[in-house]
N, C-alpha and C. Protein backbone atom coordinates (compact mmCIF):
# COMPACT_ATOMS: atom_id res chain seq x y z
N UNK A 1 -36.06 97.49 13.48
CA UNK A 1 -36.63 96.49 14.37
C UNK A 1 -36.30 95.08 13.87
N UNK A 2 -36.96 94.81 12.36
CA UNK A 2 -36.28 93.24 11.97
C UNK A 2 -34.72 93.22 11.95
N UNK A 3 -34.07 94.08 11.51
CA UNK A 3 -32.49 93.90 11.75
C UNK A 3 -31.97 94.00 13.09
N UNK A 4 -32.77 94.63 14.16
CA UNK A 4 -31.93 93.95 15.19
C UNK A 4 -32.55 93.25 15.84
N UNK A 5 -33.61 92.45 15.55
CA UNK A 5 -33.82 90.54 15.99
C UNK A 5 -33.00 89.73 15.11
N UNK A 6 -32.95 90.06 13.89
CA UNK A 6 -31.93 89.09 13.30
C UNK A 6 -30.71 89.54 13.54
N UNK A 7 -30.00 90.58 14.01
CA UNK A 7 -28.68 90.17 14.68
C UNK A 7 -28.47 90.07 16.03
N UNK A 8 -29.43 90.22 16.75
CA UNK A 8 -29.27 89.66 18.18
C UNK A 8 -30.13 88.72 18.78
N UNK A 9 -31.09 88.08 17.70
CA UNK A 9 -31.73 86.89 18.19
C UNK A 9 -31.03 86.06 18.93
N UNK A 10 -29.92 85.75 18.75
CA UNK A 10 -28.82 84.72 20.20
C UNK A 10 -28.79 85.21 21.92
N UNK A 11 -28.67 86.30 21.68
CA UNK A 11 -28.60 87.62 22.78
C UNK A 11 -29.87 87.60 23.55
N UNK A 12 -30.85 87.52 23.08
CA UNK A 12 -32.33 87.69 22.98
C UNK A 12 -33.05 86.96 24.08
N UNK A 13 -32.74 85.71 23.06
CA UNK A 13 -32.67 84.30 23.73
C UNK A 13 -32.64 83.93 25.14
N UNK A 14 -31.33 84.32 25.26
CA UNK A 14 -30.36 84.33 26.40
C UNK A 14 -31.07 85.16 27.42
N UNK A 15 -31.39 86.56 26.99
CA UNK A 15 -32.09 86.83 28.44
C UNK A 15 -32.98 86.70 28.29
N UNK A 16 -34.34 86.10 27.57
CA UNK A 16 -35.44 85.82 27.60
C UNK A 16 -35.44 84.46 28.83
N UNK A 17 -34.27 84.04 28.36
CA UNK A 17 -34.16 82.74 29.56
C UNK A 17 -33.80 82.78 31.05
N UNK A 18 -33.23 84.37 31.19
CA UNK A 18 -32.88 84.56 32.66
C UNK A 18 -34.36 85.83 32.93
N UNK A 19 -34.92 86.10 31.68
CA UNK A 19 -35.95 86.94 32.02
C UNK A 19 -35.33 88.21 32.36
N UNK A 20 -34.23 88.60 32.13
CA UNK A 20 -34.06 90.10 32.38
C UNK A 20 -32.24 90.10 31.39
N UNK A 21 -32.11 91.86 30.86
CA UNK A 21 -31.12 91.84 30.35
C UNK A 21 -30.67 92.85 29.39
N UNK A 22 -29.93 93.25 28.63
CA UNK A 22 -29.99 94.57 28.21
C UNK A 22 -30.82 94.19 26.45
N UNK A 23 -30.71 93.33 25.87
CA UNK A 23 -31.46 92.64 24.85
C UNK A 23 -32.49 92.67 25.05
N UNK A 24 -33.28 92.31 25.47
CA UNK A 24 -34.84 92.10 26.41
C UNK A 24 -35.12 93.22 26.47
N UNK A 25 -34.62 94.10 27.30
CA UNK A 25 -34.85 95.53 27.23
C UNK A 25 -35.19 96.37 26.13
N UNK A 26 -34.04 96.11 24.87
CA UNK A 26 -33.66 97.06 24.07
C UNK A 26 -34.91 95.87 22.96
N UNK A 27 -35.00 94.84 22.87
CA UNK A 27 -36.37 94.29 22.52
C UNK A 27 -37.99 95.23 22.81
N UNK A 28 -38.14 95.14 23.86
CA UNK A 28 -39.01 95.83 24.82
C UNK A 28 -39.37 97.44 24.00
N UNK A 29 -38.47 98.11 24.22
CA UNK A 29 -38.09 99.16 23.78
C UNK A 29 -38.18 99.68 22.24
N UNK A 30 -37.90 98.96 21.94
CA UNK A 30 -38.74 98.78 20.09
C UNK A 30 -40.00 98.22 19.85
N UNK A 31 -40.30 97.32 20.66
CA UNK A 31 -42.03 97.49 20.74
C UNK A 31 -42.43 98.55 21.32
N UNK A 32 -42.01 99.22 21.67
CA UNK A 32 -42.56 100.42 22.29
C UNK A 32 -43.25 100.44 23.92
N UNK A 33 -42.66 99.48 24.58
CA UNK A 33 -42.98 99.21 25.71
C UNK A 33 -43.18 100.27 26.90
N UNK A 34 -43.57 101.14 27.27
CA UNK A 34 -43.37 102.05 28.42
C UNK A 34 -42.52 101.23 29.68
N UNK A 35 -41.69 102.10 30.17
CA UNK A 35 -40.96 101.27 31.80
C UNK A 35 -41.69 100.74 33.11
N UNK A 36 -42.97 101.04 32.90
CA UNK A 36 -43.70 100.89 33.83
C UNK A 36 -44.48 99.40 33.62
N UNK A 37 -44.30 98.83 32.15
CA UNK A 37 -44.97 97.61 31.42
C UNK A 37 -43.68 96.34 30.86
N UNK A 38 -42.21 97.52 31.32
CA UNK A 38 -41.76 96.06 31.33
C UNK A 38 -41.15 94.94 32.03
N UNK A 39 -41.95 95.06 33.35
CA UNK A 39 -41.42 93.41 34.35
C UNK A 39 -42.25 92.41 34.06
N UNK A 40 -43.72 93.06 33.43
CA UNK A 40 -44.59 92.34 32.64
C UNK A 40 -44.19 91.95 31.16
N UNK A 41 -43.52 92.61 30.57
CA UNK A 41 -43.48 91.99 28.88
C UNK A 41 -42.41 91.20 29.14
N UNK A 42 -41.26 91.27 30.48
CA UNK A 42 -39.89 90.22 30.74
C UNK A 42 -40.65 88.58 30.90
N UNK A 43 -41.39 88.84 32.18
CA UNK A 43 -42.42 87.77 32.51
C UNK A 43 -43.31 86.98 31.46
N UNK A 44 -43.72 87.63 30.52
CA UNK A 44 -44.45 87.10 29.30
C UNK A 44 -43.68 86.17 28.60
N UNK A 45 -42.06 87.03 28.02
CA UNK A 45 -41.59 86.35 26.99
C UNK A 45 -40.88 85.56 28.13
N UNK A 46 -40.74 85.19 29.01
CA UNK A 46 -39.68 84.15 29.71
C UNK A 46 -40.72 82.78 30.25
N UNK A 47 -41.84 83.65 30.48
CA UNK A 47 -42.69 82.18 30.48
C UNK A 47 -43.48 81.37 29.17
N UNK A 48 -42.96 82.01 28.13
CA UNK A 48 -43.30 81.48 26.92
C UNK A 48 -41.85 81.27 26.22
N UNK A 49 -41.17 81.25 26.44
CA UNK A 49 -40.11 80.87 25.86
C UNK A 49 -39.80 79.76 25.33
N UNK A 50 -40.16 78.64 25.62
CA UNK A 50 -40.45 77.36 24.73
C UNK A 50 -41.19 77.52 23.30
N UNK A 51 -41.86 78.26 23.35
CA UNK A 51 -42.66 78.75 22.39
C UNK A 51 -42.25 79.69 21.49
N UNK A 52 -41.87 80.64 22.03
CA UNK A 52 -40.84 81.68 21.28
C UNK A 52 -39.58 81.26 20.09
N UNK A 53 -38.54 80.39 21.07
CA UNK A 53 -37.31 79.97 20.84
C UNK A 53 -37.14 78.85 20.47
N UNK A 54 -37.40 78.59 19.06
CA UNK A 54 -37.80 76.67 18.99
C UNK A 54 -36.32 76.14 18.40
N UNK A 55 -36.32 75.30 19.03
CA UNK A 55 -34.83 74.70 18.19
C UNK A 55 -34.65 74.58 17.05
N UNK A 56 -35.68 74.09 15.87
CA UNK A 56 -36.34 74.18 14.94
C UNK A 56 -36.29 75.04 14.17
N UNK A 57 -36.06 76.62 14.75
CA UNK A 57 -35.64 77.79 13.88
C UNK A 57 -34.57 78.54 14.54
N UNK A 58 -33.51 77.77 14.52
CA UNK A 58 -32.14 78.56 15.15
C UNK A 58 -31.69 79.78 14.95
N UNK A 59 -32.00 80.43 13.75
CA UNK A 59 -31.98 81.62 13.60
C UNK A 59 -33.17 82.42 13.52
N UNK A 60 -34.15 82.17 13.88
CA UNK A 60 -35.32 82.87 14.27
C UNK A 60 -36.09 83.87 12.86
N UNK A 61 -35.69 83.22 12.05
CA UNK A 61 -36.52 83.24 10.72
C UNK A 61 -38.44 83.62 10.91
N UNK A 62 -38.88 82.94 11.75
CA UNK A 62 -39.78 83.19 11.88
C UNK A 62 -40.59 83.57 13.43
N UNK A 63 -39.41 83.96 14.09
CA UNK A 63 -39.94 84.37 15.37
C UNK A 63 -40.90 85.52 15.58
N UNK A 64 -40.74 86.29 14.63
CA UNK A 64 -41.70 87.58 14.82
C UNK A 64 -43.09 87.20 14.82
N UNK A 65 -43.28 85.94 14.05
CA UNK A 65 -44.63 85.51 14.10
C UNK A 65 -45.33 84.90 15.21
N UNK A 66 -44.17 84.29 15.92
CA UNK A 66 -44.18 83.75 17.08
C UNK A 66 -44.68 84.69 18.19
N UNK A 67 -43.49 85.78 18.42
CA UNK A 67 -43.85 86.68 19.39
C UNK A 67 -45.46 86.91 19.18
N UNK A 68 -45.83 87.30 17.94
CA UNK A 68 -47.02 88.20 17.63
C UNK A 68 -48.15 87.00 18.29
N UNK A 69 -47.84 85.82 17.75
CA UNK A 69 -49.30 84.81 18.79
C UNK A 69 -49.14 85.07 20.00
N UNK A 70 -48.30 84.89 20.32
CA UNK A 70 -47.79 85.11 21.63
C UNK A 70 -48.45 86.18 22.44
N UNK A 71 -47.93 87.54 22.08
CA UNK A 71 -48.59 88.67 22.77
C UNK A 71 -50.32 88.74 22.49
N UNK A 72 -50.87 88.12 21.38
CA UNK A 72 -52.33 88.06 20.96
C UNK A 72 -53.14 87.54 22.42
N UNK A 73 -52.35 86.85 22.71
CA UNK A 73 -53.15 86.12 24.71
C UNK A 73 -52.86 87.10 25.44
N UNK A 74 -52.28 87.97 25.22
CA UNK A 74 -52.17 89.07 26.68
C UNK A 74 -52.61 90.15 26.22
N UNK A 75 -53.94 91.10 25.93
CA UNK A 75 -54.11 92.03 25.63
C UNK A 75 -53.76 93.21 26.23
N UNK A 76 -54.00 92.64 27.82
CA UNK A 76 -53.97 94.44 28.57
C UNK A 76 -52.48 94.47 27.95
N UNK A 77 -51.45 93.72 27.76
CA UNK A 77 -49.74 93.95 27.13
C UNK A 77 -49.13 94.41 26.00
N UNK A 78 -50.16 93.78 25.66
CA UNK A 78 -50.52 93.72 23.73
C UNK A 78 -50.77 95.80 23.59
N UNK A 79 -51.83 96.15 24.15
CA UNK A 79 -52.00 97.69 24.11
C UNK A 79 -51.22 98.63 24.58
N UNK A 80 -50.25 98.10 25.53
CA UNK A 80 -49.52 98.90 26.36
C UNK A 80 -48.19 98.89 25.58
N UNK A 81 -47.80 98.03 24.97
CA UNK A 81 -46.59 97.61 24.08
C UNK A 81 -46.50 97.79 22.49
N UNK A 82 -47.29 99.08 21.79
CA UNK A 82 -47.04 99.29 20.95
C UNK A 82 -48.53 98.79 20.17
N UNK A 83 -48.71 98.96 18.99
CA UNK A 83 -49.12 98.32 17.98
C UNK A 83 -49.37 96.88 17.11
N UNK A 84 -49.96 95.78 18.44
CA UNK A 84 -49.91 94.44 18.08
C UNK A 84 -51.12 94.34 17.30
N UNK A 85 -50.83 94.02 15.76
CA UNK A 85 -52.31 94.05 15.34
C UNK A 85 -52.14 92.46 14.50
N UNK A 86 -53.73 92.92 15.22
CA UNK A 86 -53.90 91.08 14.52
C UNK A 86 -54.17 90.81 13.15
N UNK A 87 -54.02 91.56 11.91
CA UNK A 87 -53.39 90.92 10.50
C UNK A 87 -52.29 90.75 10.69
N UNK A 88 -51.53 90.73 11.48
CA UNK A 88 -49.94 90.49 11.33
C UNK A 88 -49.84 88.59 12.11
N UNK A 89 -51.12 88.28 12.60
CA UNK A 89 -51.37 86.72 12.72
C UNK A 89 -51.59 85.66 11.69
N UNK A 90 -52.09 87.05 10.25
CA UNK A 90 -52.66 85.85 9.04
C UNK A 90 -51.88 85.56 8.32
C-alpha cells in the first residue's frame, strides 16, 4: 500500500483531479473499498483535493496523513472503506 502511493502519487493526483481513473481505483481498492462505495470515495478525494495534494509536498511524503484527516469527516466512508482508525491521526 505505502509503495504504491509513493510510486504513483503523480498518477494519483491526476485522477483525483478528473475524479475518476485507473489510479483512483486501484487507490480505492487497497483501502479496501467495496464497488458499490466507490463513486463516493472518487467524490470525496476530488472534492478535497486541495487538501490532499499540497504543492508543498510534491512527493507526497506525508499524504497518508492527509488522506486519513480527510476520510475522519466522512464516517459512513470511513467504515465502508476499510480500517480508518483514528490513532493513525496522532
Amino acid at each position: 500500500y505505502t509503495y504504491f502511493i509513493q510510486q504513483s502519487y503523480h498518477q494519483i493526483a491526476e485522477n483525483a483531479a478528473r475524479g475518476e481513473g485507473e489510479y483512483l481505483e486501484a487507490f480505492a481498492h487497497f483501502r479496501g473499498c467495496p464497488s458499490e462505495s466507490l463513486s463516493s470515495f472518487k467524490v470525496v478525494i476530488r472534492s478535497n483535493y486541495q487538501k490532499l495534494f499540497l504543492e508543498t509536498d510534491p512527493l507526497g511524503k506525508s499524504f497518508q496523513q492527509r488522506f486519513e484527516e480527510v476520510m475522519h469527516r466522512y464516517p459512513m466512508l470511513r467504515q465502508k472503506c476499510g480500517a480508518f482508525s483514528d490513532s493513525s491521526l496522532s
